[in-house]
C-alpha atoms as a PDB file:
ATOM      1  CA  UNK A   1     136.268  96.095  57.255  1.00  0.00           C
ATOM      2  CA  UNK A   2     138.656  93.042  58.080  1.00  0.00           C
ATOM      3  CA  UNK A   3     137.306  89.333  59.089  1.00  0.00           C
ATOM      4  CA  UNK A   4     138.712  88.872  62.672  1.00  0.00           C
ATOM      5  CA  UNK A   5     138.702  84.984  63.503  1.00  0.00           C
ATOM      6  CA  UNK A   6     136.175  83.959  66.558  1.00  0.00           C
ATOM      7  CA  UNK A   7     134.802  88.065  66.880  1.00  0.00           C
ATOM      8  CA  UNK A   8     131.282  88.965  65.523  1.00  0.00           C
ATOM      9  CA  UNK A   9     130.713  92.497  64.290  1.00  0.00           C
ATOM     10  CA  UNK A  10     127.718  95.056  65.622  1.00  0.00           C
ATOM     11  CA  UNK A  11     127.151  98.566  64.527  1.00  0.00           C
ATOM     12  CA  UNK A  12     127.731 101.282  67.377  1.00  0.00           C
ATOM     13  CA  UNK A  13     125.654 104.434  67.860  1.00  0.00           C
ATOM     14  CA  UNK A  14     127.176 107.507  68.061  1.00  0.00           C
ATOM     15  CA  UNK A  15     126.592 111.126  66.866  1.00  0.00           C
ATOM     16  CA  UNK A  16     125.082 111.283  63.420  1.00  0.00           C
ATOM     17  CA  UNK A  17     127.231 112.744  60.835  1.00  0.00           C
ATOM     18  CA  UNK A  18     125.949 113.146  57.403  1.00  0.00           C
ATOM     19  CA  UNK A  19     128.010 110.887  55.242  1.00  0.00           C
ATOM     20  CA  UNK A  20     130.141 109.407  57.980  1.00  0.00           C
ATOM     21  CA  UNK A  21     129.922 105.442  58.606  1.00  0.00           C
ATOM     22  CA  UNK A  22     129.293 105.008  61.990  1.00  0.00           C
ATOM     23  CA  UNK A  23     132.661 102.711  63.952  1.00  0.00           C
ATOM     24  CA  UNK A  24     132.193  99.084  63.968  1.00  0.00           C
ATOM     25  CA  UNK A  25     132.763  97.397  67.226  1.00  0.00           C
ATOM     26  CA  UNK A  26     134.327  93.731  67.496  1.00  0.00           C
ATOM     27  CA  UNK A  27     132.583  91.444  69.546  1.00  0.00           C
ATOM     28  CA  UNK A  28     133.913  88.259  70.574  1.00  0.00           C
ATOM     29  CA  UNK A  29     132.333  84.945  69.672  1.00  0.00           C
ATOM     30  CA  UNK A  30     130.501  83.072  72.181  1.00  0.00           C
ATOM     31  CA  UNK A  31     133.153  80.339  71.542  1.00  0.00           C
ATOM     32  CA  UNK A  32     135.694  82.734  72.526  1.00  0.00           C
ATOM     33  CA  UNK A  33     133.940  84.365  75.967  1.00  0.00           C
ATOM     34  CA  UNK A  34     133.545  80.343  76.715  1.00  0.00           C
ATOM     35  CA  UNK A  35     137.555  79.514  76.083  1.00  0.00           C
ATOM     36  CA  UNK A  36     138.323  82.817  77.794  1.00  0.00           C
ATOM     37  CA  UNK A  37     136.481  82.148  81.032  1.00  0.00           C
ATOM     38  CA  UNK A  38     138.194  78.360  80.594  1.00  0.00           C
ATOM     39  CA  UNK A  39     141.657  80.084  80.875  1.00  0.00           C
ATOM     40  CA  UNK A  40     140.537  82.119  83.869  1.00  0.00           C
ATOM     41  CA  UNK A  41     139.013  79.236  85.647  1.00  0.00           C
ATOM     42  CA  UNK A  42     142.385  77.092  85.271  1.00  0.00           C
ATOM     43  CA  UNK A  43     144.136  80.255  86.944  1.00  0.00           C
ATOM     44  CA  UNK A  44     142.136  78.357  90.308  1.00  0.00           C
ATOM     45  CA  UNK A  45     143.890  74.731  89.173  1.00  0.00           C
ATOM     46  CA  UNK A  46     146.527  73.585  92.392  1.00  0.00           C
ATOM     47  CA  UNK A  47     147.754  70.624  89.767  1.00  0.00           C
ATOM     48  CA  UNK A  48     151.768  71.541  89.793  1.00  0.00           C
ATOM     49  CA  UNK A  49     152.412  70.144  86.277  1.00  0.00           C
ATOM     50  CA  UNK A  50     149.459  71.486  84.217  1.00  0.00           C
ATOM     51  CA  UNK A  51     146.782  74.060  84.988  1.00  0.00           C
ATOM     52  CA  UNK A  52     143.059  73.212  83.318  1.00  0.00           C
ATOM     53  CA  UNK A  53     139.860  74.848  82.926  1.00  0.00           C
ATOM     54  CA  UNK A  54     136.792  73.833  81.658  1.00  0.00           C
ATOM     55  CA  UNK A  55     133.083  75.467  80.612  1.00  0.00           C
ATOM     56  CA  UNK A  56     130.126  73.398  79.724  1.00  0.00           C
ATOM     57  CA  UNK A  57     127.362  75.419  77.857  1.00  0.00           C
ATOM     58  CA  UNK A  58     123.966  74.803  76.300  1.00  0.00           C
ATOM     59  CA  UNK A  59     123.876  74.884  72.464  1.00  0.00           C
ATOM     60  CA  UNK A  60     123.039  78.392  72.785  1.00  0.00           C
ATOM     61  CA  UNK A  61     125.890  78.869  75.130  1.00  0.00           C
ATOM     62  CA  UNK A  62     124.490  79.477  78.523  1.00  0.00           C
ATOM     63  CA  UNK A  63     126.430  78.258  81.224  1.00  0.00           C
ATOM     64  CA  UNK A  64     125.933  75.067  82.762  1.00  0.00           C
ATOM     65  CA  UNK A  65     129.021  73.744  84.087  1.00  0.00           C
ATOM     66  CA  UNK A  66     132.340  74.853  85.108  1.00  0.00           C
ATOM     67  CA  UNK A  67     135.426  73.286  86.556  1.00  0.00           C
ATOM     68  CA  UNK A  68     138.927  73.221  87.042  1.00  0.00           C
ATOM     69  CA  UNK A  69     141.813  70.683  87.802  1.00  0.00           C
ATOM     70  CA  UNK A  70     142.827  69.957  91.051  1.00  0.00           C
ATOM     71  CA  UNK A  71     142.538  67.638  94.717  1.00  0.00           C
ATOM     72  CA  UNK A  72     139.221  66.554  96.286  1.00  0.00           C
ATOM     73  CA  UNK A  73     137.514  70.044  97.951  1.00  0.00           C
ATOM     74  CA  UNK A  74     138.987  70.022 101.148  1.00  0.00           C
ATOM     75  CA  UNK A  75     141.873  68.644 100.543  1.00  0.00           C
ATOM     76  CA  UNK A  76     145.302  69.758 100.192  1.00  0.00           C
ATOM     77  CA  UNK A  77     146.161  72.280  97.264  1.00  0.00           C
ATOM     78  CA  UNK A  78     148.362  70.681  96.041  1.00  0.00           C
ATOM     79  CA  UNK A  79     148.810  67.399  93.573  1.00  0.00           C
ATOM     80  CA  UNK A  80     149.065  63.735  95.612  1.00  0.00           C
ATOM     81  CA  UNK A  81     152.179  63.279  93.578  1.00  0.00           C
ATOM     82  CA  UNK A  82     155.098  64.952  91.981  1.00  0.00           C
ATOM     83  CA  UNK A  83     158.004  64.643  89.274  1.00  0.00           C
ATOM     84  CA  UNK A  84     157.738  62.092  86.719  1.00  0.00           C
ATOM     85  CA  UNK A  85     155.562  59.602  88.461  1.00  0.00           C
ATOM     86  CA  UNK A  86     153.290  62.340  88.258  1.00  0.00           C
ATOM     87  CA  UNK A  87     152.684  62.602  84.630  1.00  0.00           C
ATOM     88  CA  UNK A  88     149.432  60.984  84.050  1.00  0.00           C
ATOM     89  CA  UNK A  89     148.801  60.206  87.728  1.00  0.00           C
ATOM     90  CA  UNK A  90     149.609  63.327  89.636  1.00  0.00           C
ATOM     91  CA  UNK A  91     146.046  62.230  91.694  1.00  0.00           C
ATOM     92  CA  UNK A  92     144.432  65.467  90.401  1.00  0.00           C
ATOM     93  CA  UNK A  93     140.688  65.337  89.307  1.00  0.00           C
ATOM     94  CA  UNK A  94     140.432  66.519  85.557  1.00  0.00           C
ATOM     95  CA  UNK A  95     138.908  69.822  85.219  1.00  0.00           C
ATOM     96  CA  UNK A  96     135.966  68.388  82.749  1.00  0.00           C
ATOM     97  CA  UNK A  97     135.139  65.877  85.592  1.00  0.00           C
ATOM     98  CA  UNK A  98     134.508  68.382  87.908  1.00  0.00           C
ATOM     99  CA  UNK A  99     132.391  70.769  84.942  1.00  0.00           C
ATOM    100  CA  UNK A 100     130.948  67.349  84.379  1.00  0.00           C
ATOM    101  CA  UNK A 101     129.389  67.151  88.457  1.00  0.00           C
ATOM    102  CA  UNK A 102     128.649  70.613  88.538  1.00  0.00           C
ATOM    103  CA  UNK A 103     126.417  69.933  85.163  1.00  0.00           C
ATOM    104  CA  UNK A 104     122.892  68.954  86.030  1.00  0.00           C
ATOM    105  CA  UNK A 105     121.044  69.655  82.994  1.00  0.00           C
ATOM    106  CA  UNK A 106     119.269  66.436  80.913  1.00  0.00           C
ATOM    107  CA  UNK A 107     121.501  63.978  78.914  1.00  0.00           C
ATOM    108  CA  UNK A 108     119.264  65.262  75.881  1.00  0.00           C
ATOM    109  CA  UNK A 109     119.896  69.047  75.940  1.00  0.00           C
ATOM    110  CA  UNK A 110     122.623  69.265  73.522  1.00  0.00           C
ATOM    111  CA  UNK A 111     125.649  71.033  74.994  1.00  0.00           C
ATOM    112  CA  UNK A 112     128.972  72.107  74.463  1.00  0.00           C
ATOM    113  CA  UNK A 113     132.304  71.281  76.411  1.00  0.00           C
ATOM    114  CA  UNK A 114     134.650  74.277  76.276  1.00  0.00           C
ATOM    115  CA  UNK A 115     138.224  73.078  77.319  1.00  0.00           C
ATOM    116  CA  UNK A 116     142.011  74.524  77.794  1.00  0.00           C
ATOM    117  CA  UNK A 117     142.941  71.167  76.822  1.00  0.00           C
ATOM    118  CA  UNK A 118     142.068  68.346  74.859  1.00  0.00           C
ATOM    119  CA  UNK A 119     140.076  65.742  76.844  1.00  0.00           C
ATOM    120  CA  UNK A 120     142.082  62.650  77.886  1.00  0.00           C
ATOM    121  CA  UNK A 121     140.313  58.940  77.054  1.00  0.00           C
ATOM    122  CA  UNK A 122     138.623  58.620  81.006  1.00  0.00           C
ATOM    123  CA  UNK A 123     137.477  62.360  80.495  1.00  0.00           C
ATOM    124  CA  UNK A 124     135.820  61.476  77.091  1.00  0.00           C
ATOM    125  CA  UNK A 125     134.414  58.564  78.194  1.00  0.00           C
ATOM    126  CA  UNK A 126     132.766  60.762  80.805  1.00  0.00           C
ATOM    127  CA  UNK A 127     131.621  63.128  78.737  1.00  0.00           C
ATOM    128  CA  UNK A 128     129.992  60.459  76.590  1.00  0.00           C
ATOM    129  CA  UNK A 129     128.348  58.760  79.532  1.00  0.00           C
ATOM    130  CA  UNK A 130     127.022  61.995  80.693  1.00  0.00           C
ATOM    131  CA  UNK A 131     125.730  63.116  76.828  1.00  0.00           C
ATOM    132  CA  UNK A 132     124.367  65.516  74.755  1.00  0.00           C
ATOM    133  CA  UNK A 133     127.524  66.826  74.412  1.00  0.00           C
ATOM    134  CA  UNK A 134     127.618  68.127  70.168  1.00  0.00           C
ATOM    135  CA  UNK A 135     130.899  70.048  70.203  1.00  0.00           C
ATOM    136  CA  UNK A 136     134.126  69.551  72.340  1.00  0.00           C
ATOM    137  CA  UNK A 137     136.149  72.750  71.879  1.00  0.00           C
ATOM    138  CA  UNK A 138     140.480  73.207  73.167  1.00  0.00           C
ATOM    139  CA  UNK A 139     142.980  75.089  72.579  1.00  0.00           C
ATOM    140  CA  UNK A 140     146.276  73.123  73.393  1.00  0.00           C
ATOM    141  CA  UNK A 141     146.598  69.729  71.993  1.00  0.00           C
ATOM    142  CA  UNK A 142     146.798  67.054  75.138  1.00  0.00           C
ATOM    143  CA  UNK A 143     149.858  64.477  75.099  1.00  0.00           C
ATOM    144  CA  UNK A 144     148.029  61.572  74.108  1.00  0.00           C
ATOM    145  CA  UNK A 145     145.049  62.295  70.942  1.00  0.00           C
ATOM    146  CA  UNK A 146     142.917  58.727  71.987  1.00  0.00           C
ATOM    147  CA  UNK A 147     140.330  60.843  73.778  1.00  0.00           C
ATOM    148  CA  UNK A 148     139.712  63.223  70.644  1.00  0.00           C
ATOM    149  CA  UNK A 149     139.401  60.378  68.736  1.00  0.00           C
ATOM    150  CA  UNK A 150     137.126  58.283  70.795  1.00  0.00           C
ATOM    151  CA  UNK A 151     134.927  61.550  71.215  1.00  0.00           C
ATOM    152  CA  UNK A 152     134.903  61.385  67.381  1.00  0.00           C
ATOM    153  CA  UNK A 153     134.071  57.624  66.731  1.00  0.00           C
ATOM    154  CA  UNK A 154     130.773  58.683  68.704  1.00  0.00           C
ATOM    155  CA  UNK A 155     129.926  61.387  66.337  1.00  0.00           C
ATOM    156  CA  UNK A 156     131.139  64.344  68.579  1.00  0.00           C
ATOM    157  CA  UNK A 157     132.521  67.177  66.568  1.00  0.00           C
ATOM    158  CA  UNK A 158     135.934  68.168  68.095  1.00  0.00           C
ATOM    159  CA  UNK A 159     137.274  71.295  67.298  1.00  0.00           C
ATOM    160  CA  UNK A 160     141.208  72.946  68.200  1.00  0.00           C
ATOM    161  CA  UNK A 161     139.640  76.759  68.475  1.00  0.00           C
ATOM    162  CA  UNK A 162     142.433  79.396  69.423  1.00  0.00           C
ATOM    163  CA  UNK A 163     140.293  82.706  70.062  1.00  0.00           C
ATOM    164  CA  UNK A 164     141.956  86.216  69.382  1.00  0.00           C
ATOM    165  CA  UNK A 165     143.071  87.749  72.333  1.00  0.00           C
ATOM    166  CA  UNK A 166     139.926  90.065  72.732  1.00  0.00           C
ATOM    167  CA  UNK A 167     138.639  93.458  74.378  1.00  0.00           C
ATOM    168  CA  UNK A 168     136.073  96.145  73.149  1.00  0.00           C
ATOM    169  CA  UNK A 169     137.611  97.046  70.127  1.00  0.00           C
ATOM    170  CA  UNK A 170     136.650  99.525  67.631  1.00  0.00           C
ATOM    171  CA  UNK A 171     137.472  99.228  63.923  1.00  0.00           C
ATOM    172  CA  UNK A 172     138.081 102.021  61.561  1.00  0.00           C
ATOM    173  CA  UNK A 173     135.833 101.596  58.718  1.00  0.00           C
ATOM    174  CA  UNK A 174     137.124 102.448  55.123  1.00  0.00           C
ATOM    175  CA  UNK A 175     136.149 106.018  55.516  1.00  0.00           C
ATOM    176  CA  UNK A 176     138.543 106.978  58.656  1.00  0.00           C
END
């Protein structure tokens, strides 16, 4: 049986056959489901220069929190401002600023930010002020790393976690 990076392993049942090793199905890691919905949330982003999703979670990964980058709700879909003076000021709210109002659970319960991207320094400042956050997952690297390292100075652990592309999968075991 092979070690497949963010997938846990569970037996499945089938027909009993004496001898046979019943097929192992590959689950994906909580981490991954999380990143995965991220990347289907920032399919709903209107920014024009770069799409972002975010998923806040409990320690124990429910969902609290989800958001996406775009203009205020009700707004135009589309960003306030285009072409080079839009990089870094497009007018766009950040997708963790939005997971971050939609997230109404204590400052103590520790959580977990799920991102596309890394934060930016105003988004981890946020996600300080708001706290409990223990882990700030991403998978693409933003342009500018102050905001991973601010998160770090304050004792968040920041991870760069690229999940498998994942479905139910079954793999053979050493007998098939």
């Amino acid at each position: 049986m092979r070690f497949v990076p963010g997938r846990r392993e569970a037996s499945v049942s089938g027909p009993v056959v004496a001898g046979a090793q019943p097929p192992t199905l590959v689950r994906p890691s909580f981490e991954a489901i999380a990143l995965g919905l991220a990347w289907a949330i920032a399919e709903r982003s209107t920014c024009a220069r770069l799409r972002v999703g975010c998923v806040i979670t409990t320690a124990d990964f429910r969902q609290v929190g989800w958001g996406y980058n775009g203009n205020v709700a009700g707004g135009p879909n589309a960003c306030d401002r285009f072409g080079e003076r839009a990089v870094g000021g497009c007018g766009c709210i950040h997708a963790e600023l939005n997971a971050l109002m939609k997230c109404d659970w204590p400052p103590g319960t520790p959580k977990v930010l799920i991102n596309t991207d890394s934060p930016c320094e105003m988004c981890a400042k946020c996600i300080l002020q708001k706290g409990g956050f223990q882990r700030v997952l991403y998978a693409r690297e933003y342009r500018n790393p102050a905001g991973i390292d601010l998160l770090r100075r304050h004792g968040v652990a920041v991870e760069r976690f690229n999940a498998p592309s994942w479905g139910p999968t079954l793999v053979p075991t050493e007998s098939e």
